[in-house]
Protein backbone atom coordinates (compact mmCIF):
# COMPACT_ATOMS: atom_id res chain seq x y z
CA UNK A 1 17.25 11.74 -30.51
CA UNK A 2 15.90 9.38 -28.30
CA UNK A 3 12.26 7.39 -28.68
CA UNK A 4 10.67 5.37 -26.77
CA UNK A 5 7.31 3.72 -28.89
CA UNK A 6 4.88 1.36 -26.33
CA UNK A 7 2.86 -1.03 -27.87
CA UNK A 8 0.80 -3.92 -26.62
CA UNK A 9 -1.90 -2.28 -24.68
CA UNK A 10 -6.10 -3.06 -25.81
CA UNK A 11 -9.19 -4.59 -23.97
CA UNK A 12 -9.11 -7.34 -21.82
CA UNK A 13 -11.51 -8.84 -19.37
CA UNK A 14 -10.54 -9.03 -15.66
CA UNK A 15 -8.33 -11.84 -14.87
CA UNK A 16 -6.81 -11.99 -18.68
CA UNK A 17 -3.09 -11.04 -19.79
CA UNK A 18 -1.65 -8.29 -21.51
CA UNK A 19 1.96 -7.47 -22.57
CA UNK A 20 3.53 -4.32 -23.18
CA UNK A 21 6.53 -3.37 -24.81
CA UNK A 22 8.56 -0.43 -25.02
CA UNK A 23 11.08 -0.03 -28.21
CA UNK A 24 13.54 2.59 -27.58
CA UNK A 25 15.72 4.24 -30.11
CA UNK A 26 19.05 5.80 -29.47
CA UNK A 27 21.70 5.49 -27.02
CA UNK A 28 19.09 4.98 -23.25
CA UNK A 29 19.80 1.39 -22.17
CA UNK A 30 23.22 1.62 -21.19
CA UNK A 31 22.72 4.48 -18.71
CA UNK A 32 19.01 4.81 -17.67
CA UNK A 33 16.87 2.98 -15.64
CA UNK A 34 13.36 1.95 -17.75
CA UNK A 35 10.23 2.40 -16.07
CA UNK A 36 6.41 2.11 -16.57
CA UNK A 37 4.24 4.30 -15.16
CA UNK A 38 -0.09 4.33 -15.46
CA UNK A 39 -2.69 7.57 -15.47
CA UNK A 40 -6.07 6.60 -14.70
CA UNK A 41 -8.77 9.00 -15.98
CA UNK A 42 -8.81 11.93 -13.09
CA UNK A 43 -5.54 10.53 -11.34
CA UNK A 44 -1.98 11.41 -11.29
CA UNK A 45 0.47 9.36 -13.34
CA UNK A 46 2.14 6.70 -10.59
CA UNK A 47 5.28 4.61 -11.08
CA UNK A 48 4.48 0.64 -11.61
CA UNK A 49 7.25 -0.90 -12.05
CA UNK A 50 10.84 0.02 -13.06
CA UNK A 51 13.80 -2.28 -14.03
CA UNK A 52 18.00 -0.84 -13.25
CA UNK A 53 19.90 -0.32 -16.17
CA UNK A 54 22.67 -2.93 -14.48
CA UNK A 55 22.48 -5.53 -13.43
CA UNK A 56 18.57 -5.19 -14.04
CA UNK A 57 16.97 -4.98 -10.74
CA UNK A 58 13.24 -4.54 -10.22
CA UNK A 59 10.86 -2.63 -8.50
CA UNK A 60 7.17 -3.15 -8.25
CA UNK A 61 4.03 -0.66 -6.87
CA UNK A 62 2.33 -3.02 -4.01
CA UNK A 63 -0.92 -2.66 -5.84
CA UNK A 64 0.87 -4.79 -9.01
CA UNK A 65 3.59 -7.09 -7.25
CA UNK A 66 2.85 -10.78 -7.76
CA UNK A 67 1.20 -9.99 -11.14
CA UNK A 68 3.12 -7.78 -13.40
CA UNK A 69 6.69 -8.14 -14.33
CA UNK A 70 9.30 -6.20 -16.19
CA UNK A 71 12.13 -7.13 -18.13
CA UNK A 72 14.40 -5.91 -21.10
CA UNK A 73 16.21 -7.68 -24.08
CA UNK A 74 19.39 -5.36 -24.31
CA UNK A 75 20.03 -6.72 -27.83
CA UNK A 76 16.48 -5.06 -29.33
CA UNK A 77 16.66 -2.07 -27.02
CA UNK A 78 12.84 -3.20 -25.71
CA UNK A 79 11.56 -3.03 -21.97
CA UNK A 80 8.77 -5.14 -21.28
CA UNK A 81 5.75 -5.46 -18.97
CA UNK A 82 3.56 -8.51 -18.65
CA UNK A 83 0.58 -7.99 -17.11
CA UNK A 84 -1.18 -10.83 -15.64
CA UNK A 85 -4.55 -11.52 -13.51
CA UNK A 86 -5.48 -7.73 -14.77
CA UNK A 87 -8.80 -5.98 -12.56
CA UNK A 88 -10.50 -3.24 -13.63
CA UNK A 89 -8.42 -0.81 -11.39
CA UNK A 90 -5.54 -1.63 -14.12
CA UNK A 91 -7.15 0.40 -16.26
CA UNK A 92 -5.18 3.23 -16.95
CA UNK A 93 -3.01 5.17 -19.85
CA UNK A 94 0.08 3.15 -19.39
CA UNK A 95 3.28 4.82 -20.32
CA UNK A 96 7.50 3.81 -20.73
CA UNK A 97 10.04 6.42 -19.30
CA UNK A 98 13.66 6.77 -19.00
CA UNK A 99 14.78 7.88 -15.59
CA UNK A 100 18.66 7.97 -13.90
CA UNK A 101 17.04 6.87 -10.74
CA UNK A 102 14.04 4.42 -10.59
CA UNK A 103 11.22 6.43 -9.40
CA UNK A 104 13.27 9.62 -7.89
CA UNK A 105 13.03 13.27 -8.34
CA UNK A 106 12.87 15.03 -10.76
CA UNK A 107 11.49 12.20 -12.70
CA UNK A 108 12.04 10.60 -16.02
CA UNK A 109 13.75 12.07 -18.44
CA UNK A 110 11.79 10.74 -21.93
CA UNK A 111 8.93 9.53 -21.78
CA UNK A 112 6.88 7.14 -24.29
CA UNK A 113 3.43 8.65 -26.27
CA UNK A 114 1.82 6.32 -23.64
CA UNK A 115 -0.41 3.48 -24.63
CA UNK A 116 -4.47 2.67 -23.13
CA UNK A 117 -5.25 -0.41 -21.66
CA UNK A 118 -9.00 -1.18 -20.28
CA UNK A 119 -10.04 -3.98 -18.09
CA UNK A 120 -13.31 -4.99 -18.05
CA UNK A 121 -15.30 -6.55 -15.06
């Protein structure tokens, strides 16, 4: 049975930090690709950034390249995302997925219980 439990997320004031982490259980790193995706209230859940299973290349949404960045520790199964200079248009339910193929169809296959995180202006 796989898991994947995010953690990290709260209230922060624009141009603050946040980091998120992702703790997944069961046999996922060695053959999927870990993503993060965001819902803003009234939106559509978008990709954000995602991170290849090997050899652990990244992909970023324009709106969030130059201030977030993912990574993974193999060893404790966790996918991370560090959030930095955060606006108010970060605000969003912010959730980890498990996909074959970064951001392709059909999309992830597990997804994390998803995690807020509100910026303030």
């Amino acid at each position: 049975q796989v898991q994947l439990v995010e953690s990290g997320g709260g209230l922060v004031q624009a141009g603050g930090s946040l980091r998120l982490s992702c703790a997944a259980s069961g046999p996922i790193f060695s053959g999927y690709n870990m993503g993060w995706f965001r819902q803003a209230p009234g939106k559509e859940r978008v990709g954000v950034s995602c991170i290849s299973s090997s050899p652990g290349t990244t992909y970023y949404a324009d709106s969030v390249k130059g201030r977030f960045t993912i990574s993974k520790d193999n060893d404790k199964n966790t996918v991370y995302l560090q959030m930095n200079n955060l606006k108010p248009e970060d605000t969003a339910v912010y959730y980890c997925a498990a996909e074959e193929a970064c951001w392709a169809a059909p999309g992830p296959d597990y997804w994390g219980q998803g995690t807020q995180v509100t910026v303030s202006s």
